[in-house]
N, C-alpha and C. Protein backbone atom coordinates (compact mmCIF):
# COMPACT_ATOMS: atom_id res chain seq x y z
N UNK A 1 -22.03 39.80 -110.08
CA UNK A 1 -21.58 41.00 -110.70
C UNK A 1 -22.77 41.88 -111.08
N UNK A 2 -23.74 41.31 -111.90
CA UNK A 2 -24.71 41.91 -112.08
C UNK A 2 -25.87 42.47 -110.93
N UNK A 3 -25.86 41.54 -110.23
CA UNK A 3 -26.60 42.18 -108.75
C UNK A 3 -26.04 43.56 -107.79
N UNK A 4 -24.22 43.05 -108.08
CA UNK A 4 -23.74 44.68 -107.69
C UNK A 4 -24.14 46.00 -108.37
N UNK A 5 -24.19 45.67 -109.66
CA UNK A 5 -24.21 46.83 -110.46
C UNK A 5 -25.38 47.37 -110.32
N UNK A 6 -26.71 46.69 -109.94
CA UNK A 6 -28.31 46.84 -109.69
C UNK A 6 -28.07 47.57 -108.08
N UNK A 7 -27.01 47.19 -107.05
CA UNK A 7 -27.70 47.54 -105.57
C UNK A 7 -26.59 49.14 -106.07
N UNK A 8 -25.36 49.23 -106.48
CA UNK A 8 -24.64 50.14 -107.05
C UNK A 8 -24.90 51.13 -107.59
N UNK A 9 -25.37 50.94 -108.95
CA UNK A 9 -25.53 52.00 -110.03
C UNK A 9 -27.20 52.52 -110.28
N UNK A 10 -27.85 51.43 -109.75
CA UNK A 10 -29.59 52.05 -110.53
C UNK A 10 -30.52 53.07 -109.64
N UNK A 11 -30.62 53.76 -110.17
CA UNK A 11 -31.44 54.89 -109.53
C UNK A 11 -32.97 54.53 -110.13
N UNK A 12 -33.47 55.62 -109.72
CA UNK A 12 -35.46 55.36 -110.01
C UNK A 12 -35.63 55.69 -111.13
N UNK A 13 -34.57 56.04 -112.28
CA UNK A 13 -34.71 56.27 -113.60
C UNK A 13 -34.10 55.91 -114.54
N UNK A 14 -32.65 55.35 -114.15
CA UNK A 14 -31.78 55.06 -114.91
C UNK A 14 -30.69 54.28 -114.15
N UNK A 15 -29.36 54.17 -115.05
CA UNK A 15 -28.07 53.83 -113.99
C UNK A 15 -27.06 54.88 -113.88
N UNK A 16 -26.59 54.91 -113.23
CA UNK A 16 -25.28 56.10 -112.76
C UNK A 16 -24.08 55.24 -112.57
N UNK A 17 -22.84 56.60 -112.95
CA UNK A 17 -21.47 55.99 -112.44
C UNK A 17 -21.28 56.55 -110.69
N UNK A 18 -20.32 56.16 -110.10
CA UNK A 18 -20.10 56.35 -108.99
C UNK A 18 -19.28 57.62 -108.66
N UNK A 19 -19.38 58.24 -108.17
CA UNK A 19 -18.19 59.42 -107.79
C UNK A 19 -16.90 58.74 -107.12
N UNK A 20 -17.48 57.82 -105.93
CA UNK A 20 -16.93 57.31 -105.26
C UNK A 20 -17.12 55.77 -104.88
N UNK A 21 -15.97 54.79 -105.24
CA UNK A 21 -16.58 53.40 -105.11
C UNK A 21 -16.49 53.22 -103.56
N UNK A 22 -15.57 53.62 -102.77
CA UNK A 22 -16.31 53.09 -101.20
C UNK A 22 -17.27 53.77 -100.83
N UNK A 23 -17.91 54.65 -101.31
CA UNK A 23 -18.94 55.96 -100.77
C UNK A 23 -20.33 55.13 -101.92
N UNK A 24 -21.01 54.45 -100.68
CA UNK A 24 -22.55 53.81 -101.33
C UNK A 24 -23.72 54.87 -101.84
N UNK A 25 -23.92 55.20 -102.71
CA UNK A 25 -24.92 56.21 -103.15
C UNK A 25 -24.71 58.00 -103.30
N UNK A 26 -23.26 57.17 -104.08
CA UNK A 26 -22.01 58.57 -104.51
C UNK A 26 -22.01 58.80 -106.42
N UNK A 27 -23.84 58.93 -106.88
CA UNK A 27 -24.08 58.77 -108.22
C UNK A 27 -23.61 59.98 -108.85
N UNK A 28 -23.16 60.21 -109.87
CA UNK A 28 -22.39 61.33 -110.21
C UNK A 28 -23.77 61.94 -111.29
N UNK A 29 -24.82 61.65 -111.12
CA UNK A 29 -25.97 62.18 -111.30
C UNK A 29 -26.24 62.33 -113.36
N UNK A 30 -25.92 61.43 -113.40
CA UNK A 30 -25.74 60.67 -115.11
C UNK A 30 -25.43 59.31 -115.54
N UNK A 31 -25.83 59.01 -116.63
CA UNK A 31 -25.88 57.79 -117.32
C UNK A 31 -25.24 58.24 -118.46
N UNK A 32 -23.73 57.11 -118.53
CA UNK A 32 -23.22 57.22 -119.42
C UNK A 32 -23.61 56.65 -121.19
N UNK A 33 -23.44 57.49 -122.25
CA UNK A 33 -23.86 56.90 -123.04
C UNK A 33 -24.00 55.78 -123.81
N UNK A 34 -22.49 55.07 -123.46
CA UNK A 34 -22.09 53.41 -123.78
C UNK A 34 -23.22 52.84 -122.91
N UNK A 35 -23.47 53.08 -121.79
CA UNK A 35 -23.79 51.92 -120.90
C UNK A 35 -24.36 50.81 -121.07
N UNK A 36 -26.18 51.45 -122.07
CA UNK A 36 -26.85 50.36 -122.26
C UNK A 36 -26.17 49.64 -124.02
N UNK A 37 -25.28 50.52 -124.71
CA UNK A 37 -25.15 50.14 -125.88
C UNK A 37 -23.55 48.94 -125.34
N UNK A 38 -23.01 49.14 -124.58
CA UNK A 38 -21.93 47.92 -124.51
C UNK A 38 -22.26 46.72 -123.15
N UNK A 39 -22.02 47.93 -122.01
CA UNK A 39 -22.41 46.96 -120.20
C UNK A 39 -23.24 45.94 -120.49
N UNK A 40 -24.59 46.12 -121.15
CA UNK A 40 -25.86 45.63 -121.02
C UNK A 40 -25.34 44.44 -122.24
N UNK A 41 -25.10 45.06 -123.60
CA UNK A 41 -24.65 44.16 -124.67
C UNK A 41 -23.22 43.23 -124.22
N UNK A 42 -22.24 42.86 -123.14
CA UNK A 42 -21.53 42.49 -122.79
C UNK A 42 -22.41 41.11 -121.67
N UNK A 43 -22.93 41.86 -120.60
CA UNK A 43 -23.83 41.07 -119.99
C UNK A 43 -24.88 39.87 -120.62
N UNK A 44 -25.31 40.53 -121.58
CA UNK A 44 -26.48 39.82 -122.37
C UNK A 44 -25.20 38.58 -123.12
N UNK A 45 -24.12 38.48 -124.05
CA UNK A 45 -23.79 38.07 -125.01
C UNK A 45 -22.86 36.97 -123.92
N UNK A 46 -22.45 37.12 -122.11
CA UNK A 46 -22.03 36.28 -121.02
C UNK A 46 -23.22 35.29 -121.05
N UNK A 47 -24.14 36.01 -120.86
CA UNK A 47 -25.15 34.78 -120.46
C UNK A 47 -25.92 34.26 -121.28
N UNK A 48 -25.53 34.48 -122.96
CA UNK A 48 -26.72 33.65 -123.45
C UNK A 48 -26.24 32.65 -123.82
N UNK A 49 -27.11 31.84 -124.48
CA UNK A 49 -26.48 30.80 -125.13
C UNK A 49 -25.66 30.51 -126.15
N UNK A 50 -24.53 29.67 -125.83
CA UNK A 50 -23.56 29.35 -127.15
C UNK A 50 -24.09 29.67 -128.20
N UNK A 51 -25.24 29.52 -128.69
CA UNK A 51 -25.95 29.54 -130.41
C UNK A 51 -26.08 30.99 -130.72
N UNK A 52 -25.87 31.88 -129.52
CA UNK A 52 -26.51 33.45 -130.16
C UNK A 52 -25.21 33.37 -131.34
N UNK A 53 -24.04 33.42 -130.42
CA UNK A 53 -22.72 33.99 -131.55
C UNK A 53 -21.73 32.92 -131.50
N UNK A 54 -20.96 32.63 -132.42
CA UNK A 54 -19.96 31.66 -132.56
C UNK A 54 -18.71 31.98 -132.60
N UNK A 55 -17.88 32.25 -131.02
CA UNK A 55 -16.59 32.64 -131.21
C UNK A 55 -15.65 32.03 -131.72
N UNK A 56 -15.98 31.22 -132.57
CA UNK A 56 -15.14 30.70 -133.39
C UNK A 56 -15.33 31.38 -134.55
N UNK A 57 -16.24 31.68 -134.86
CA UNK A 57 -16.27 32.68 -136.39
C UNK A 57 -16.12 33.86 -136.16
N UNK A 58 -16.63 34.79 -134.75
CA UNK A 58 -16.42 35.94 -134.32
C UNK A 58 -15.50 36.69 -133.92
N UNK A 59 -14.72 37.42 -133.52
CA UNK A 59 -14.61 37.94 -132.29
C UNK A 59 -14.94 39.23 -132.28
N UNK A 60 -14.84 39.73 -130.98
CA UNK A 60 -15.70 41.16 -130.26
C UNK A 60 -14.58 42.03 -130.30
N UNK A 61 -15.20 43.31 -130.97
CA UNK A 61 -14.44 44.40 -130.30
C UNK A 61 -14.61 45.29 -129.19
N UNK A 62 -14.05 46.13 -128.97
CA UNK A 62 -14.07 46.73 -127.10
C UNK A 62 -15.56 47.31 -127.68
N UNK A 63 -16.39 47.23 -128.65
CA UNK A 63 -17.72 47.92 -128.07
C UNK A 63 -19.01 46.74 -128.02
N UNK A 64 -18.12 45.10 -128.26
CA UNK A 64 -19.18 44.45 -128.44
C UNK A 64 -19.74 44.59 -129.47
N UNK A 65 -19.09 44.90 -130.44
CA UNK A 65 -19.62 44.45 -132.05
C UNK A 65 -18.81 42.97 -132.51
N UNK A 66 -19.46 42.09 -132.94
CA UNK A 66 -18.81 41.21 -134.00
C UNK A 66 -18.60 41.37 -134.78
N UNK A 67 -17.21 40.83 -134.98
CA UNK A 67 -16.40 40.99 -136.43
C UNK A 67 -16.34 39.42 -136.83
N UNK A 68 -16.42 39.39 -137.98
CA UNK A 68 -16.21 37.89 -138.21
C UNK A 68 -14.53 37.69 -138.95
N UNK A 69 -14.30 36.44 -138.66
CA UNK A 69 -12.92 36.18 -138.24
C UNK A 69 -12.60 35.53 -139.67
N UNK A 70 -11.58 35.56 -140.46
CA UNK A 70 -11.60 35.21 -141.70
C UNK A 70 -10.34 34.04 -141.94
């Protein structure tokens, strides 16, 4: 998933959305402002280790903030 999004979205400065998903290098010539504050924080919080966060005490909201669970 993450390797798509690298041959997909990254330009020589940043990442872009697509204009067009069957059209390869259809960047709509911007980086959205969530991207690196959720995509990247979504990616990172998949692959780290159990110990970063404890979804048992947590859970996430759609921006990837923890809430702790009461």
């Amino acid at each position: 998933m993450f390797q798509n999004l690298e041959r997909s979205c990254r330009t020589n400065i940043a990442y872009s959305g697509l204009l067009d998903v069957n059209m390869p290098g259809s960047h709509n010539d911007k980086m959205e402002s969530f991207f690196m504050a959720e995509t990247m924080q979504y990616y990172y919080l998949i692959f780290s280790t159990p110990d970063v966060i404890s979804l048992d005490n947590f859970v996430l909201n759609t921006e990837a903030h923890p809430i702790r669970r009461t």
